[in-house]
N, C-alpha and C. Protein backbone atom coordinates (compact mmCIF):
# COMPACT_ATOMS: atom_id res chain seq x y z
N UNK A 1 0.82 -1.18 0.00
CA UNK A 1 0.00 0.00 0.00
C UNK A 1 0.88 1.26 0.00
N UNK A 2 2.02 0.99 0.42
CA UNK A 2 2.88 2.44 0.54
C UNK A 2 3.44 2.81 -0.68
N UNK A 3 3.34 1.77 -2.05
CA UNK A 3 3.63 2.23 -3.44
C UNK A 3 2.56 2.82 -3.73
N UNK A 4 1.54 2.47 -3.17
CA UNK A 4 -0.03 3.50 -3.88
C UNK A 4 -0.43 2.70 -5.02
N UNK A 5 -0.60 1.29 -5.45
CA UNK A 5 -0.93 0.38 -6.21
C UNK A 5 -2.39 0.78 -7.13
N UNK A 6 -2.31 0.47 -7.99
CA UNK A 6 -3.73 0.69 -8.47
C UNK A 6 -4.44 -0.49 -8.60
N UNK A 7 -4.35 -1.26 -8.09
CA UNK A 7 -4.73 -3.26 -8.31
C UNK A 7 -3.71 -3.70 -7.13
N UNK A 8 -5.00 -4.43 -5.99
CA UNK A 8 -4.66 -4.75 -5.44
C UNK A 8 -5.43 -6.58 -5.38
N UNK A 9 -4.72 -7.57 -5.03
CA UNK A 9 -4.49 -9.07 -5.17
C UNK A 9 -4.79 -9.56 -4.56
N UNK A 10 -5.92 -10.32 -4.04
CA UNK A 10 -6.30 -10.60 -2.78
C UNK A 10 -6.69 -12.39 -3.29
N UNK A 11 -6.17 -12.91 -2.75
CA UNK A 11 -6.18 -14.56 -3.03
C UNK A 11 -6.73 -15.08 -1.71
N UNK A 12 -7.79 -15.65 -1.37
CA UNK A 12 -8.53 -16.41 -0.06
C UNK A 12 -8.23 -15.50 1.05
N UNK A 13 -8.61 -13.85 0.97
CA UNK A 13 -8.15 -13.38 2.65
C UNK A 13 -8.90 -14.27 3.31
N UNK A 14 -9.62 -14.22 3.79
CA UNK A 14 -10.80 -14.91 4.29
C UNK A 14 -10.08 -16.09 4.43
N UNK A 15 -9.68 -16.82 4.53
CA UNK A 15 -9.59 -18.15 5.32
C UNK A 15 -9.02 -18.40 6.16
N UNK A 16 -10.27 -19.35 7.54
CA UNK A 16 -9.45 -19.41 8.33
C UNK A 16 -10.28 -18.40 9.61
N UNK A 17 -10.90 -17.70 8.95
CA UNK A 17 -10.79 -16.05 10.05
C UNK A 17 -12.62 -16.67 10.07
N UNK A 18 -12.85 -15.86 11.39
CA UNK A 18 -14.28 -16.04 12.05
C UNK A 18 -14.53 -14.97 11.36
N UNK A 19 -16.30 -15.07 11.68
CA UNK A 19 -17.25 -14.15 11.23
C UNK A 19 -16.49 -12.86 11.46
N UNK A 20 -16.03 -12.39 13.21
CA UNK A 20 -15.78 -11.30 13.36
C UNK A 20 -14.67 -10.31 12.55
N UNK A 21 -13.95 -11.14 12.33
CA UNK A 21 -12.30 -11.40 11.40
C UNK A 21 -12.65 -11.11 9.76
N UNK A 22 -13.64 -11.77 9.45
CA UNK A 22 -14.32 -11.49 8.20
C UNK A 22 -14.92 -10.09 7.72
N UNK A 23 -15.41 -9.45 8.71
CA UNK A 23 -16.00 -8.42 8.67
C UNK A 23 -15.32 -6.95 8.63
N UNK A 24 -14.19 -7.33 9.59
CA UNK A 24 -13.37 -6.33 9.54
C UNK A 24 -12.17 -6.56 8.29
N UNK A 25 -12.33 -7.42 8.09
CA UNK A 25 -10.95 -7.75 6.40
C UNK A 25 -12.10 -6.83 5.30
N UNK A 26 -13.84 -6.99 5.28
CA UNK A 26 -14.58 -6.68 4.36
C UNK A 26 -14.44 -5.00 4.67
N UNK A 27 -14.61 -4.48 5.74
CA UNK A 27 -14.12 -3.03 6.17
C UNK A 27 -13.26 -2.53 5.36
N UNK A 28 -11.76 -3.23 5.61
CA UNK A 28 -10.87 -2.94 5.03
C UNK A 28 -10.92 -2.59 3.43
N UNK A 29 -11.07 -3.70 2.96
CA UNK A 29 -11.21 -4.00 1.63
C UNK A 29 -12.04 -2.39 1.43
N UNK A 30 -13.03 -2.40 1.73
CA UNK A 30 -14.14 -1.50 0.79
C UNK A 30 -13.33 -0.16 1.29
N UNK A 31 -12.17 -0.10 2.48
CA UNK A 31 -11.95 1.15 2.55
C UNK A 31 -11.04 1.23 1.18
N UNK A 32 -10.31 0.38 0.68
CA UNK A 32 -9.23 0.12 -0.17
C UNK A 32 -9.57 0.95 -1.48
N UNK A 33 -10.83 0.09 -1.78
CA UNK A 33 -11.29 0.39 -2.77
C UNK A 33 -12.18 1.95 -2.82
N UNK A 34 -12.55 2.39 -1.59
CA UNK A 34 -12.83 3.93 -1.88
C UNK A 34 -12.23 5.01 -1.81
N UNK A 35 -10.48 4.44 -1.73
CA UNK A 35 -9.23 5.31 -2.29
C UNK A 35 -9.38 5.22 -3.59
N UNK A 36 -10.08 4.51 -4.29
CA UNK A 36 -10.30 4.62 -5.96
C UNK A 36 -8.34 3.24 -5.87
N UNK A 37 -8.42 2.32 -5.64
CA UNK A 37 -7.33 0.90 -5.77
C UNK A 37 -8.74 0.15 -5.72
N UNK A 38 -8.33 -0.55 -7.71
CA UNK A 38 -9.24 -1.28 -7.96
C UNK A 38 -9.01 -2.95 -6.94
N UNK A 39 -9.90 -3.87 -6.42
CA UNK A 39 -9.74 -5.16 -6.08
C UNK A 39 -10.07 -6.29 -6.65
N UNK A 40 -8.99 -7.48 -6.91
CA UNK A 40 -9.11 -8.26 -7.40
C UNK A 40 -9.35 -9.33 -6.64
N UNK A 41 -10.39 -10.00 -6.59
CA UNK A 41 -10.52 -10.71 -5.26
C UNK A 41 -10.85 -12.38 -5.56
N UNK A 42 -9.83 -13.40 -5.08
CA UNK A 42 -10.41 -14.73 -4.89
C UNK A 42 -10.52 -15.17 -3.95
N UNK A 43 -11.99 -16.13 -3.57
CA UNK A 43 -12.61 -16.38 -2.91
C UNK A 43 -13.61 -16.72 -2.78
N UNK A 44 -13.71 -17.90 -1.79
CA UNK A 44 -14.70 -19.07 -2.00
C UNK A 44 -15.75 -18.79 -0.97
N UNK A 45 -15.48 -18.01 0.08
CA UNK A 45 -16.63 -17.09 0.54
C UNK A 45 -17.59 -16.25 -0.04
N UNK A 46 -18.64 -16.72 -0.61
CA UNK A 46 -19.77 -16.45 -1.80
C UNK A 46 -20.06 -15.40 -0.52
N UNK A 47 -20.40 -15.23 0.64
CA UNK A 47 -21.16 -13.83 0.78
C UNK A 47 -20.41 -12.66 0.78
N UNK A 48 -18.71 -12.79 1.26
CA UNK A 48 -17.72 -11.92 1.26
C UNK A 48 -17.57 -11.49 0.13
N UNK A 49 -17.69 -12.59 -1.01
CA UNK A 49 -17.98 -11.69 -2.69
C UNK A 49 -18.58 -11.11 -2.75
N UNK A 50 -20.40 -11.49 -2.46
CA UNK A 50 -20.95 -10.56 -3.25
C UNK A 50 -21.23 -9.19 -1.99
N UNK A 51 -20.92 -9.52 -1.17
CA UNK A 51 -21.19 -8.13 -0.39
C UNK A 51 -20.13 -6.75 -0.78
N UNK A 52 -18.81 -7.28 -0.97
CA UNK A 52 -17.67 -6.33 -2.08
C UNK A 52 -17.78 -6.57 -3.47
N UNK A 53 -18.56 -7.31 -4.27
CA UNK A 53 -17.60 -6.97 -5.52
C UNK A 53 -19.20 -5.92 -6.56
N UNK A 54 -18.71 -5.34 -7.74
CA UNK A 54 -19.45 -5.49 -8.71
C UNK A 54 -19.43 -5.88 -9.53
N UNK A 55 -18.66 -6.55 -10.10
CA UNK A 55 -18.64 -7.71 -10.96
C UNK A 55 -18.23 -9.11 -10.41
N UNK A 56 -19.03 -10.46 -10.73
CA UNK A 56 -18.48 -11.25 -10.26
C UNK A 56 -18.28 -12.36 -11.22
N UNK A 57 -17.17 -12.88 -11.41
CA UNK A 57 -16.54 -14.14 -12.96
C UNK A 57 -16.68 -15.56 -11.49
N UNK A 58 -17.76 -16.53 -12.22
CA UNK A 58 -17.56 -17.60 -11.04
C UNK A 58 -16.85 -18.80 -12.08
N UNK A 59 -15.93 -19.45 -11.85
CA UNK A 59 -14.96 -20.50 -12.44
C UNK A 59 -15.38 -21.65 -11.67
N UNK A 60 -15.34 -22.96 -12.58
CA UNK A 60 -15.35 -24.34 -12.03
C UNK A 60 -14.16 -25.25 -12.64
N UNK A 61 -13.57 -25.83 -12.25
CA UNK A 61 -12.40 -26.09 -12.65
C UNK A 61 -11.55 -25.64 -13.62
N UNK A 62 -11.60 -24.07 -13.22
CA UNK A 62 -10.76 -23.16 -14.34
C UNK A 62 -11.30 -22.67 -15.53
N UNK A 63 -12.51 -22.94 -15.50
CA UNK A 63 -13.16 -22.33 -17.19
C UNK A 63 -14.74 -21.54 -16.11
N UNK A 64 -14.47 -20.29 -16.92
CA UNK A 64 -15.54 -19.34 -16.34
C UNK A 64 -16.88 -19.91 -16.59
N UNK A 65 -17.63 -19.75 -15.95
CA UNK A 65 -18.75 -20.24 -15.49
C UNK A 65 -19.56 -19.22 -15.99
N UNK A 66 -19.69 -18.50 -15.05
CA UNK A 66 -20.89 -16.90 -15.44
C UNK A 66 -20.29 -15.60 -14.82
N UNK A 67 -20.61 -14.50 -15.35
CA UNK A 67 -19.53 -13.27 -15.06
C UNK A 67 -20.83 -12.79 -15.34
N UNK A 68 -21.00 -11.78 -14.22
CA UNK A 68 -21.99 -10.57 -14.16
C UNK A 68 -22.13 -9.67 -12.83
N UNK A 69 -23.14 -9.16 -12.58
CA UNK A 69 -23.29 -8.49 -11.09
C UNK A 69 -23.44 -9.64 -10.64
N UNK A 70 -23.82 -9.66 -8.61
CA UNK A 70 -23.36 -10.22 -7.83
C UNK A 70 -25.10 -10.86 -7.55
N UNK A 71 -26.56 -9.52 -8.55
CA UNK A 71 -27.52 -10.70 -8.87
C UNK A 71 -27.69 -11.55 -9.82
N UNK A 72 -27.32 -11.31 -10.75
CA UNK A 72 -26.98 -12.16 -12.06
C UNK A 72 -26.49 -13.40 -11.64
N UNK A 73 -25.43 -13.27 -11.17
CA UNK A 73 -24.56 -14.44 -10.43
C UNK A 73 -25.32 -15.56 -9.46
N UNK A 74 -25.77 -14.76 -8.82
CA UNK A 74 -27.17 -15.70 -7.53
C UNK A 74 -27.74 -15.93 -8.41
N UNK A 75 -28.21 -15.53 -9.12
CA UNK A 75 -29.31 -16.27 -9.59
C UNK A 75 -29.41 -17.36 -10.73
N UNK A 76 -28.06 -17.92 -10.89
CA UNK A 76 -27.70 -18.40 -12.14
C UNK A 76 -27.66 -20.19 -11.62
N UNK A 77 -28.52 -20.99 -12.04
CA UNK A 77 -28.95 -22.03 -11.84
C UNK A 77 -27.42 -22.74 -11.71
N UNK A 78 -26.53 -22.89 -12.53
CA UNK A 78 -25.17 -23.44 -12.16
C UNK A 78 -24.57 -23.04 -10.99
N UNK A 79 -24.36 -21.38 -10.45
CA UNK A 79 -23.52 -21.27 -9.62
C UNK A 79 -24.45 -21.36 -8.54
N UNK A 80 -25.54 -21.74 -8.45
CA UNK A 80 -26.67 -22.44 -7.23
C UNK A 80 -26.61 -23.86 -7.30
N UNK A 81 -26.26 -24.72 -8.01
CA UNK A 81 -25.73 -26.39 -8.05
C UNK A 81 -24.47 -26.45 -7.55
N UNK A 82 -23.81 -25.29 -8.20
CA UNK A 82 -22.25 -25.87 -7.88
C UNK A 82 -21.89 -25.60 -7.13
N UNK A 83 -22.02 -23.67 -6.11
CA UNK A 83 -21.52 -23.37 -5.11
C UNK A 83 -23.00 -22.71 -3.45
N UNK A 84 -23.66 -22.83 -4.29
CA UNK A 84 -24.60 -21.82 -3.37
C UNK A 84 -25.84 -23.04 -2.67
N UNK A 85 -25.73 -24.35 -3.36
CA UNK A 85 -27.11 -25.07 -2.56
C UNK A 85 -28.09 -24.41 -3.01
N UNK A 86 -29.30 -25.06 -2.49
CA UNK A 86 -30.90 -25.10 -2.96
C UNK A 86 -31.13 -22.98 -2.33
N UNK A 87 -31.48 -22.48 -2.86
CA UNK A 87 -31.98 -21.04 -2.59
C UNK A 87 -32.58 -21.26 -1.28
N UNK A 88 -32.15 -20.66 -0.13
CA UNK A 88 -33.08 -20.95 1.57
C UNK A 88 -33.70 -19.67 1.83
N UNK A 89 -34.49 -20.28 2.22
CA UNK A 89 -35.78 -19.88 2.63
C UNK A 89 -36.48 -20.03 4.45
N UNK A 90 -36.61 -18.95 4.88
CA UNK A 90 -36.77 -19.19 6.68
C UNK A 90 -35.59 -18.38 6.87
N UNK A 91 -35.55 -18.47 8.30
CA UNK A 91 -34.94 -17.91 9.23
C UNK A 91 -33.67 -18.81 9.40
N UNK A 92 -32.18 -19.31 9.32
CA UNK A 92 -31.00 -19.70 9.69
C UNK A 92 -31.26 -20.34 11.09
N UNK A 93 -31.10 -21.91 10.62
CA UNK A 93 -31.33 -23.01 11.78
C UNK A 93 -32.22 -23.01 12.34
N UNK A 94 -33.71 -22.40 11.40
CA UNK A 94 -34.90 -22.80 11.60
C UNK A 94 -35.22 -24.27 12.23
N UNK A 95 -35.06 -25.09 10.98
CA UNK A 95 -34.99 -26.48 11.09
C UNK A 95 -34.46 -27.02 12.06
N UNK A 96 -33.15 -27.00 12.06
CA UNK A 96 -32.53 -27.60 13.24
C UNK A 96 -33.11 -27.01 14.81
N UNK A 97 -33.11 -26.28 14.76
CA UNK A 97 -33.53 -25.34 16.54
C UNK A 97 -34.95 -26.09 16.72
N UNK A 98 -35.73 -26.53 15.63
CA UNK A 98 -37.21 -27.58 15.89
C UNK A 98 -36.84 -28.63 16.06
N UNK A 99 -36.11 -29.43 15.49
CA UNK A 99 -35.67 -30.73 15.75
C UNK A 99 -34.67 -31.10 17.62
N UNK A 100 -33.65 -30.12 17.97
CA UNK A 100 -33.49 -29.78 18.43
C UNK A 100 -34.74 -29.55 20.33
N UNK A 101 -35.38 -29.49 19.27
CA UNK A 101 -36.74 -28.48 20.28
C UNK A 101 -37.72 -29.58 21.23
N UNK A 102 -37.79 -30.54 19.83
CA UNK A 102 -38.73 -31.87 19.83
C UNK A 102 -37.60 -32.76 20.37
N UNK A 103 -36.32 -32.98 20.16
CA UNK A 103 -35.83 -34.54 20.93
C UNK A 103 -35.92 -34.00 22.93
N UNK A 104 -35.56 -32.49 23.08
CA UNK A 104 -35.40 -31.96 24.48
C UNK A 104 -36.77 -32.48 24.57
N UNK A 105 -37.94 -32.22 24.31
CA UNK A 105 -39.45 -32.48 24.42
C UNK A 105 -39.43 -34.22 25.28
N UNK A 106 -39.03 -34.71 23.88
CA UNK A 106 -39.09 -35.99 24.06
C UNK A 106 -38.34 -36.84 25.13
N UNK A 107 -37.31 -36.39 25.71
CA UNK A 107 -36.58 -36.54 26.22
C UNK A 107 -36.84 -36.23 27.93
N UNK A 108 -37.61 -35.39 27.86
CA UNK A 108 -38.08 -34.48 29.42
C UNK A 108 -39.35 -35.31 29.69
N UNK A 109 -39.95 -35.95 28.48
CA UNK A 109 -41.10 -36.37 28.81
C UNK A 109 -40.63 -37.94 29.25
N UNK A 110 -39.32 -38.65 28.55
CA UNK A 110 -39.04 -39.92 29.36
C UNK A 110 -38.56 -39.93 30.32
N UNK A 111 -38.04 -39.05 30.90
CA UNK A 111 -37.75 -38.47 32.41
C UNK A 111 -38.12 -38.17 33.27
N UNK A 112 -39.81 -37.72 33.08
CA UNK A 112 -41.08 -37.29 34.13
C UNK A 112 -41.21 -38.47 34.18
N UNK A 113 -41.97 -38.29 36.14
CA UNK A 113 -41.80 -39.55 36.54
C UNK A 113 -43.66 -40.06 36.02
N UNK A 114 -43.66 -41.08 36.30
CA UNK A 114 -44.77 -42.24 36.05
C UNK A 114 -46.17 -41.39 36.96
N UNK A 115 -47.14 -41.23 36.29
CA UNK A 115 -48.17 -40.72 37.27
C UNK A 115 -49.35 -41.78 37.00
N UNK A 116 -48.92 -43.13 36.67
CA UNK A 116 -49.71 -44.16 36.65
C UNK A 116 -49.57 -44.87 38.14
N UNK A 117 -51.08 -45.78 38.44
CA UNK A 117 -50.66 -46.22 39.56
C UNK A 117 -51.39 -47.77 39.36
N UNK A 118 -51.60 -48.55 40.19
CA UNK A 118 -51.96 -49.93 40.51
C UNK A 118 -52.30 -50.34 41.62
N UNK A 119 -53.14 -51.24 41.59
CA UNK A 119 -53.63 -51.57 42.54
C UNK A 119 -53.20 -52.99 42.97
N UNK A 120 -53.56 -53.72 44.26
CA UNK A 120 -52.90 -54.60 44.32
C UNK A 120 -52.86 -55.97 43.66
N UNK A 121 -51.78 -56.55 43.32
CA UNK A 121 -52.66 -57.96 42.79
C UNK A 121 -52.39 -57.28 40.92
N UNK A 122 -52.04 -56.20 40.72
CA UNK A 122 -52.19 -55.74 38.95
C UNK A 122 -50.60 -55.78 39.04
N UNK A 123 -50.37 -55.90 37.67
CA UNK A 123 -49.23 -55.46 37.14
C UNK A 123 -48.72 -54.33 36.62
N UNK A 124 -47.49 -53.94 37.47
CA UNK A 124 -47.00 -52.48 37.10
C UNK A 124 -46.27 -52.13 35.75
């Protein structure tokens, strides 16, 4: 940065680094780039892309895939097979936090004690 670069190279920052770590590298970056230093960015963090880039080229074993904005890109039935999974829908660990929800259920209920009773002479 102290040559004053006009292209700057960024190969996987992101790996490795937590959410919090992520956020502040994305800080950075966009401060980078609103010195007017264009970014060249690889990376397999699909939201860290599209939250920085405006153009995005997605590659699958080295031959470009689809190159456009960062909706173009979402929405492109290949780079949703190959990198992005089924489009989600709900709230993040919806699913699981119910499943989750129901074994504690199930579980509290084989643990309450017996409020059956018998009389004598029956089987308990």
């Amino acid at each position: 940065m102290a040559s004053e670069p006009g292209l700057l190279l960024l190969d996987e920052p992101t790996a490795g680094m937590n959410p919090q770590e992520t956020r502040a590298t994305e800080e950075l970056v966009f401060a980078i780039r609103d010195k007017g230093i264009a970014v060249l960015l690889i990376e397999h963090d699909m939201r860290f892309v599209f939250n920085l880039s405006d153009r995005v080229a997605v590659l699958v074993q080295g031959e470009k895939l689809v190159e456009g904005t960062s909706d173009v890109v979402q929405a492109d039935e290949r780079v949703i097979a190959a990198y992005l999974g089924e489009p989600f829908e709900g709230d993040p660990g919806e699913a699981e936090a119910a499943e989750v929800e129901a074994a504690e259920a199930a579980a509290g209920a084989a643990d309450a004690p017996s409020t059956t009773s018998s009389t004598k002479g029956e089987a308990k």
